[in-house]
Protein backbone atom coordinates (compact mmCIF):
# COMPACT_ATOMS: atom_id res chain seq x y z
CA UNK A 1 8.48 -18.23 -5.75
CA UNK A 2 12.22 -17.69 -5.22
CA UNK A 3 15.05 -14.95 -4.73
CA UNK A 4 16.46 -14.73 -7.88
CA UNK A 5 19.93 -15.53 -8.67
CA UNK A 6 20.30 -14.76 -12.14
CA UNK A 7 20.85 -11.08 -13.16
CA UNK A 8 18.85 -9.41 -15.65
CA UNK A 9 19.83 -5.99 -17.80
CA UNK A 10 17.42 -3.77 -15.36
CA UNK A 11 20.10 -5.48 -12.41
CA UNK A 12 22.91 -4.79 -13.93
CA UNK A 13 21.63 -1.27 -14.33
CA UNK A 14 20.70 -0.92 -10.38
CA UNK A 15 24.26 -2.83 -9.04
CA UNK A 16 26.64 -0.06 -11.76
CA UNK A 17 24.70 2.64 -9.83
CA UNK A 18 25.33 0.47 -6.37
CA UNK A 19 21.17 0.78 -5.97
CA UNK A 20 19.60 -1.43 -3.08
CA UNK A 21 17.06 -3.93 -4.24
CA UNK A 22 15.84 -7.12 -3.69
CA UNK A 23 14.71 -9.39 -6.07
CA UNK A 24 12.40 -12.16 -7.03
CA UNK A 25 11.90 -15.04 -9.81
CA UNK A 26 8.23 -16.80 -10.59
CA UNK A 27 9.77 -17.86 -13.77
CA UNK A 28 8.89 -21.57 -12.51
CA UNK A 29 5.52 -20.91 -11.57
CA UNK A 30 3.73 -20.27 -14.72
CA UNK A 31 1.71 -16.76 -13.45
CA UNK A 32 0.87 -14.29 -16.25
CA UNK A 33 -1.07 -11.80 -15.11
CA UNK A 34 -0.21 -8.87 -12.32
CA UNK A 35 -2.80 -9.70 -9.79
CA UNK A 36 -1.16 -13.54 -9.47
CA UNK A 37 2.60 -12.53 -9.78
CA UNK A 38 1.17 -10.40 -6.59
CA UNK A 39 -0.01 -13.42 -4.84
CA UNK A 40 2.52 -15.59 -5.45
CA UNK A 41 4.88 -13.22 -4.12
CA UNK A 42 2.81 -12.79 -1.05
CA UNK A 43 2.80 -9.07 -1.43
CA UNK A 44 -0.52 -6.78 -1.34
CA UNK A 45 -1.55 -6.28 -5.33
CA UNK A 46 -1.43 -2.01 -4.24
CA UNK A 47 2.53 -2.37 -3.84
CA UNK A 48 3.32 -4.49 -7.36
CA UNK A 49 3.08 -2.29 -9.71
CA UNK A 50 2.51 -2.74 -14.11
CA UNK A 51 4.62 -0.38 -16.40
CA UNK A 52 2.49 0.56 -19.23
CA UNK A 53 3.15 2.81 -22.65
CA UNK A 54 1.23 5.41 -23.83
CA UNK A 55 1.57 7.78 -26.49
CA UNK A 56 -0.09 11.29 -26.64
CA UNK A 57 -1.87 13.63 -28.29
CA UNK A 58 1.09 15.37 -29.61
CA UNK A 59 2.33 11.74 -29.91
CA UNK A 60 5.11 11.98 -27.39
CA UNK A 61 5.10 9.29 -25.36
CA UNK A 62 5.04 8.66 -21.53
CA UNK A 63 5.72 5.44 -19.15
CA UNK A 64 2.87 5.06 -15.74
CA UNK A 65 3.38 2.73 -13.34
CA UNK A 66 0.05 1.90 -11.14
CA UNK A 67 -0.81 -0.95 -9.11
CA UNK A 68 -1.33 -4.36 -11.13
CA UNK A 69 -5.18 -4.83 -10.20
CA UNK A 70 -5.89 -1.35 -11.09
CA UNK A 71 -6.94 0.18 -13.87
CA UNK A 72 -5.01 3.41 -16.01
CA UNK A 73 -7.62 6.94 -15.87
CA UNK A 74 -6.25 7.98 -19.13
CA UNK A 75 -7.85 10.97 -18.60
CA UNK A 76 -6.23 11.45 -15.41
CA UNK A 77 -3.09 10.38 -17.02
CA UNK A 78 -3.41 12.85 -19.59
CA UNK A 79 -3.59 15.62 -17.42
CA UNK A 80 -0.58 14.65 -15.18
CA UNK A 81 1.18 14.84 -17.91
CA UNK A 82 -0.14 17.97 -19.90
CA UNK A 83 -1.62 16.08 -22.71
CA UNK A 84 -5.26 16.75 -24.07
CA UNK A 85 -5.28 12.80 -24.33
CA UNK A 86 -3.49 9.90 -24.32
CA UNK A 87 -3.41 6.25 -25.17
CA UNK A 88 -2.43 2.97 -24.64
CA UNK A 89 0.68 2.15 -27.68
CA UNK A 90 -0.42 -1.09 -29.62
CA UNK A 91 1.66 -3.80 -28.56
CA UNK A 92 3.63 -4.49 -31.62
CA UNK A 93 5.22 -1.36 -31.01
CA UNK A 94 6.49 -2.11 -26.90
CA UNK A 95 9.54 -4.08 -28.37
CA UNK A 96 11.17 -1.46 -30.83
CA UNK A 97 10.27 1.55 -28.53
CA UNK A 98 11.02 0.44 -25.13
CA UNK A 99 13.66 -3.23 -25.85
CA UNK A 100 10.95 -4.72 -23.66
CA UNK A 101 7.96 -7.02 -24.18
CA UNK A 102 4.48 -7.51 -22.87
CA UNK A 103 4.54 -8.83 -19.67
CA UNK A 104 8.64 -7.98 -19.19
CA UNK A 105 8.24 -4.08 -19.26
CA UNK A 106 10.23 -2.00 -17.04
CA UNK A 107 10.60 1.92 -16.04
CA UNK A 108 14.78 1.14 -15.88
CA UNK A 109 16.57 0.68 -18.57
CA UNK A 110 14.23 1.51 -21.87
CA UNK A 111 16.15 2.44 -24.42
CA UNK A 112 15.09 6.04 -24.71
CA UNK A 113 14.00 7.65 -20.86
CA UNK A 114 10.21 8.44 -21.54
CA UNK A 115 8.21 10.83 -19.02
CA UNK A 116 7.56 8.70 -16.30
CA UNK A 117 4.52 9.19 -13.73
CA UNK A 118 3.73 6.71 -10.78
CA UNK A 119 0.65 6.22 -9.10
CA UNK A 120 0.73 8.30 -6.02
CA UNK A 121 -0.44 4.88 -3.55
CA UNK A 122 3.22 3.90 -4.35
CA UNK A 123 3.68 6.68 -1.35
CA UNK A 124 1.80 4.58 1.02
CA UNK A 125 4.59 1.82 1.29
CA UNK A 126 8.57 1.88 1.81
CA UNK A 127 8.87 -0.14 -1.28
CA UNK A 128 7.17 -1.04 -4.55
CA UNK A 129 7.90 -3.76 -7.01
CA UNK A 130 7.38 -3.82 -10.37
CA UNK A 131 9.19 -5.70 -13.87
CA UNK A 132 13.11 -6.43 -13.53
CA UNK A 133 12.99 -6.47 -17.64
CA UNK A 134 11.83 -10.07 -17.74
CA UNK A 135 8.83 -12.39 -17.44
CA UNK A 136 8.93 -14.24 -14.28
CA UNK A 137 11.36 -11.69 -12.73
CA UNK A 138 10.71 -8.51 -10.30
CA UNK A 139 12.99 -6.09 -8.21
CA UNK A 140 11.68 -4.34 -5.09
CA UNK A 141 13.22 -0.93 -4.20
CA UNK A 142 12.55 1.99 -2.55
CA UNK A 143 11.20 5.23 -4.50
CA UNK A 144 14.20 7.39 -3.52
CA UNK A 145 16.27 4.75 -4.74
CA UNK A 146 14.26 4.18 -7.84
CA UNK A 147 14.93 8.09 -8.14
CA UNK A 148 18.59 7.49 -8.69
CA UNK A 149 17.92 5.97 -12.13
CA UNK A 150 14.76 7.21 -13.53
CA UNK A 151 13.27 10.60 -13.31
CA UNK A 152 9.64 10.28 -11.79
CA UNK A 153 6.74 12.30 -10.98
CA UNK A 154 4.21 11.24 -8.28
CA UNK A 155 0.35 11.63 -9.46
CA UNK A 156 -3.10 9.90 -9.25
CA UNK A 157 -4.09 7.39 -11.71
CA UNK A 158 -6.03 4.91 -11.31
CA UNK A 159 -9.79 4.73 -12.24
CA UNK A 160 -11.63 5.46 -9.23
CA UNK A 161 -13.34 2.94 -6.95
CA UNK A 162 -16.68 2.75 -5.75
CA UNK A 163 -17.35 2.73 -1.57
CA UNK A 164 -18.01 -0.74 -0.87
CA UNK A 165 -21.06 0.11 1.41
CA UNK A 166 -22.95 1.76 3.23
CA UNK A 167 -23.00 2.88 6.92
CA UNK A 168 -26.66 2.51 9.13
CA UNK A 169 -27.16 5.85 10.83
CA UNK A 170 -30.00 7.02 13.11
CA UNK A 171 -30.63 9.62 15.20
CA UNK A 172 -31.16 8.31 18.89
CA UNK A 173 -31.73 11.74 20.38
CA UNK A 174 -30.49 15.58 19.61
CA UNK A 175 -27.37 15.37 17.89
CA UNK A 176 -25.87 11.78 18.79
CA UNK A 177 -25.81 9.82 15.76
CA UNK A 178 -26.03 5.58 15.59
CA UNK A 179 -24.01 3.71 13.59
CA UNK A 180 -25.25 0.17 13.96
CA UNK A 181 -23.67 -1.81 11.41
CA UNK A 182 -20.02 -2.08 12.74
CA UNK A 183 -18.60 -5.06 14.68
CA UNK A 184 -19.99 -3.28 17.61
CA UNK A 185 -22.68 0.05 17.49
CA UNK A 186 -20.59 3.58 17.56
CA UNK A 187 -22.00 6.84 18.15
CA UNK A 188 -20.93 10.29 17.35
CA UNK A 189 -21.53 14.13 17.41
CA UNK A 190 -22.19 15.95 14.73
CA UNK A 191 -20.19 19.54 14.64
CA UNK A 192 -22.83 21.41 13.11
CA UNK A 193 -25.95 21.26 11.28
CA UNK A 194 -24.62 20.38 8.02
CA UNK A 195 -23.14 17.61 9.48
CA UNK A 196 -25.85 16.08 10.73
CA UNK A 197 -27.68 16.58 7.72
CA UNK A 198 -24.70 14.88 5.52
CA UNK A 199 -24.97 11.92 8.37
CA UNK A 200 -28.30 11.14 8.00
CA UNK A 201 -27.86 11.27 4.44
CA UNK A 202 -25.06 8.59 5.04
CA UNK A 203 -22.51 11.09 3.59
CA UNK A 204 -19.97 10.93 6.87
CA UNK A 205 -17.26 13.46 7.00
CA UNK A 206 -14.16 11.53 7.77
CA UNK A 207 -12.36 13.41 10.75
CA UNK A 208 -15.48 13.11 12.68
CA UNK A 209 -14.84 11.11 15.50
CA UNK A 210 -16.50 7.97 16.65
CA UNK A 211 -16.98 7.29 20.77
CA UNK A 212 -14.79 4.48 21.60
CA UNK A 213 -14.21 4.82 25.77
CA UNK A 214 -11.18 1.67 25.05
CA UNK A 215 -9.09 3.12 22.76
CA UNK A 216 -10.10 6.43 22.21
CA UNK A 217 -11.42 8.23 19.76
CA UNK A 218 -11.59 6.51 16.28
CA UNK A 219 -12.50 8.84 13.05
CA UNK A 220 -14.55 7.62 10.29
CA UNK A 221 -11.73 7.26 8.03
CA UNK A 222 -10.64 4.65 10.41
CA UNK A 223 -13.93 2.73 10.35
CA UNK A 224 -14.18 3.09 6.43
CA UNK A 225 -10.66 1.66 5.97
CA UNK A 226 -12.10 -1.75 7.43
CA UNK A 227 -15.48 -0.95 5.36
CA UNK A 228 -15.05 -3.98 3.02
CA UNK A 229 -13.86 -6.20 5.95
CA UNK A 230 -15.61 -5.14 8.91
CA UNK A 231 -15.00 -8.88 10.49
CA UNK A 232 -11.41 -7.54 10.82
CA UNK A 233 -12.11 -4.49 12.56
CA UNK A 234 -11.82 -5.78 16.03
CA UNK A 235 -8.86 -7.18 15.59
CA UNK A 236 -7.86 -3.35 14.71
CA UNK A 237 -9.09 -1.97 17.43
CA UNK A 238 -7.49 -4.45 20.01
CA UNK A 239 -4.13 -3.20 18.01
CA UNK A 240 -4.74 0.25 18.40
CA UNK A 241 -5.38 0.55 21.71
CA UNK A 242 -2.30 -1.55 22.91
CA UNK A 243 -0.07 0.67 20.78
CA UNK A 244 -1.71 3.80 22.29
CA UNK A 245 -1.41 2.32 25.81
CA UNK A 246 2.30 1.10 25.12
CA UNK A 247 4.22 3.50 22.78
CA UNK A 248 4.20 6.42 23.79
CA UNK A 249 2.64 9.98 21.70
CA UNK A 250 1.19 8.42 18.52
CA UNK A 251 -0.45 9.93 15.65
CA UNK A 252 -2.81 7.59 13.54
CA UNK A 253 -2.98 8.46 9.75
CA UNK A 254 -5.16 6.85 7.39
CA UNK A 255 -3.90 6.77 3.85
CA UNK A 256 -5.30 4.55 0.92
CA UNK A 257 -3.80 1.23 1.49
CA UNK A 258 -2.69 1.35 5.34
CA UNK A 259 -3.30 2.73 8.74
CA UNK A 260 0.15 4.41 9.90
CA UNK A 261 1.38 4.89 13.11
CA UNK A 262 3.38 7.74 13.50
CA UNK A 263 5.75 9.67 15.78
CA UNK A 264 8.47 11.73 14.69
CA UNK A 265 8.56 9.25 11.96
CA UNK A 266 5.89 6.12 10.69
CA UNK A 267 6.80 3.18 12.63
CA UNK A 268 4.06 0.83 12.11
CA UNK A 269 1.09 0.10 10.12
CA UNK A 270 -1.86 -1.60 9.71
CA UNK A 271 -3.16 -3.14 6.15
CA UNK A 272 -4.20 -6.21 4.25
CA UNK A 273 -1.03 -6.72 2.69
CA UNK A 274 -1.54 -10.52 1.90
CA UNK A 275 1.78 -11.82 3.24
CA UNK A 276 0.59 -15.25 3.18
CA UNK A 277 -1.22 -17.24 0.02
CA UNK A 278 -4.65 -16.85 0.62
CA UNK A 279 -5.40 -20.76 1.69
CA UNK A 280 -2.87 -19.65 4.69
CA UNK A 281 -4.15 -16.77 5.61
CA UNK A 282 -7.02 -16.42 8.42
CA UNK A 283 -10.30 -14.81 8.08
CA UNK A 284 -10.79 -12.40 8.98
CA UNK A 285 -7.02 -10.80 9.39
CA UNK A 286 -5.01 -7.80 9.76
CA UNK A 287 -1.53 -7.49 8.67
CA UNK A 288 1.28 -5.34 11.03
CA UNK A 289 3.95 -3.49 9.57
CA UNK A 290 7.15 -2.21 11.84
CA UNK A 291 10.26 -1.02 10.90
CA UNK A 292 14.01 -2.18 13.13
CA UNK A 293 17.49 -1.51 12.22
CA UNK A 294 17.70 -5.19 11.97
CA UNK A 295 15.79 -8.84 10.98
CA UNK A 296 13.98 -10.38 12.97
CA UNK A 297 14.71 -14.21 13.67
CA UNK A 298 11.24 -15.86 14.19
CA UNK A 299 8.61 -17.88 12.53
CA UNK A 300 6.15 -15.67 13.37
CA UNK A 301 7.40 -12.79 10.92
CA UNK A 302 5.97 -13.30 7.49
CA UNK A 303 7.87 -11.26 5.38
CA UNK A 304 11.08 -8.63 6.05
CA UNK A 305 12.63 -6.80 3.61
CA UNK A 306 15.78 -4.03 4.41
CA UNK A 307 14.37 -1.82 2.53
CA UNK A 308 17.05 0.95 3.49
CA UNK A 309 20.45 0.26 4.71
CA UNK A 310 20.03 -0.90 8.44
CA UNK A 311 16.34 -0.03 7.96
CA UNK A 312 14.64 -3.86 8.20
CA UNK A 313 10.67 -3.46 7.53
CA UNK A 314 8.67 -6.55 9.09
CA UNK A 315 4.94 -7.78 8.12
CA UNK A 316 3.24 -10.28 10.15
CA UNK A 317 -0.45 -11.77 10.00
CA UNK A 318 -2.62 -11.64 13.02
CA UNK A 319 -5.71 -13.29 13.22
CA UNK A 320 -6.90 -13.30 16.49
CA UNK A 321 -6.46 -10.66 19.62
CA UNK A 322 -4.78 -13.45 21.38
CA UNK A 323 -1.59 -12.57 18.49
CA UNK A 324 -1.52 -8.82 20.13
CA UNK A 325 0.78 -10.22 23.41
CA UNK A 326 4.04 -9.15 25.02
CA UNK A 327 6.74 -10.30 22.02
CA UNK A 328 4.18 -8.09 19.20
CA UNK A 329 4.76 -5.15 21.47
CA UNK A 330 8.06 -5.37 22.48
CA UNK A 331 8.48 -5.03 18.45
CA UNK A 332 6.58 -1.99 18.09
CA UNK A 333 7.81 -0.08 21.51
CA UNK A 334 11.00 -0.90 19.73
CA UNK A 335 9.99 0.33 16.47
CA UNK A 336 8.56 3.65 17.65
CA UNK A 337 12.21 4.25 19.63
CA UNK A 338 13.82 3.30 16.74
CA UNK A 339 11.58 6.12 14.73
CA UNK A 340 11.67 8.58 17.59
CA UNK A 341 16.06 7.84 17.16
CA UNK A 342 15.95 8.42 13.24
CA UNK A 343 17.14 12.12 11.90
């Protein structure tokens, strides 16, 4: 995978209306489907996004973008967009209705400006990337900049997807609860009877909060976020509690695809945004996210993209607790002043 150099229509489009974006050509590499243009660009498959076609009831039609491993609701769709039902357009008809073709569809620069609705995950990141109106080509932009050039509406989606499993509680004595199949046993109160009965029926309210004397208080949501990779859970916690200890008043929100850390405004993150090919990557891992008014020089970052003017976001890979030392810190003490700075 490469920068691209040669301009497609959907560029020309962004550079008349002087939009920011960076760009990317797999033309070389011989990828077809969403999931591998994702790992080829070393980007988590929740941030590349498909542009699909759908006609409705009424037989208006209407554009969705949602990440490229997921799956359209068309009910949900439907219903973002006031339909009674929609469906996918055959493919014969892409070409004539949009100027695009399978594989090379875009939200920018259709011929006619269709309803468009993206998957609200595309929230979660500063960025997405989707189709630059070619096969083997992709732009990465901001929403607000997206915004500029096609009118969008935020909504979700996707089909949903099943918990990956399920949490071992017991009651050790009157109202502490055991949860003994983390990296490490946790305990927690319930707040009431219902609660406690949900708990035992391994139905865990999120916000309740798990005893952690290191780092303080982690919530369920937390623990579930690492519920398909529980190896990599450590390595969280090491994280968390160094950026609690080191940068100051931070809030921890837990959204679909990351962990954010927030103070007046997000200024790092936690996810498994693969940044490296998967034979590169360790196991288990956890990818950090921070955001400096410039780029970083150093072999250690895996990926930066200015995703705003002066506004450089940084992902690196972490493997071990040994990774979370004075240089990883610096960066984030830096990145939460540079959030605290921000307007």
């Amino acid at each position: 995978m490469k920068k691209n150099t040669e301009k497609t229509n959907v560029m020309r489009l962004l550079d008349q209306k002087k939009i920011p974006y960076e760009t990317y050509c797999y033309a070389d590499t011989g990828v077809i489907s969403g999931t591998e243009v994702a790992d080829v660009l070393g980007q988590d498959p929740q941030q590349v996004f498909k542009t699909l076609v759908t006609v409705g009831s009424s037989n208006n039609n209407y554009v969705f973008l949602i990440p490229v491993h997921q799956e359209l609701d068309l009910k949900k769709a439907a219903k973002a967009v006031g339909e009674k039902s929609i469906s996918m357009i055959k493919s014969k008809e892409l070409l004539p209705l949009t100027g695009y073709i399978h594989g090379g569809c875009s939200p920018v620069g259709m011929k006619k400006q269709f309803k468009t609705t993206i998957d609200a995950s595309a929230a979660d990141f500063d960025t997405i990337i989707f189709s630059a109106g070619r096969i083997g080509y992709q732009v990465q932009l901001s929403l607000d900049a997206l915004r500029q050039i096609v009118r969008f509406e935020l909504a979700d989606l996707t089909v949903s997807q099943p918990q990956a499993g399920i949490w071992n509680c017991q009651s050790v004595q009157t109202g502490i609860i055991l949860i003994s199949n983390l990296s490490a046993p946790r305990y927690f109160t319930p707040r009431n009877s219902t609660e406690m009965e949900a708990a035992m029926s391994k139905e865990i309210p999120a916000d309740i909060h798990v005893e952690n004397t290191d780092s303080g208080e982690i919530t369920l949501a937390e623990v579930r976020f690492f519920e398909a990779k529980r190896n990599a859970f450590p390595l969280y916690e090491s994280l968390r509690t160094a950026i609690l200890q080191n940068c100051g008043p931070t809030e921890i929100q837990v959204k679909k695809t990351q962990i954010s850390f927030v103070n007046r405004h997000l200024f790092g993150a936690v996810s498994f945004t693969p940044v490296r090919r998967a034979k590169e990557r360790p196991d288990p891992y956890i990818t950090v996210t921070f955001g400096l008014s410039y780029r970083i020089d150093s072999t250690r970052i895996d990926a930066a993209v200015e995703a705003y003017p002066h506004r450089f976001t940084h992902h690196l890979i972490i493997g071990s607790v040994d990774e979370i030392d004075g240089e990883l810190l610096g960066w984030l003490r830096e990145a939460a002043d540079f959030a605290c700075s921000k307007r």
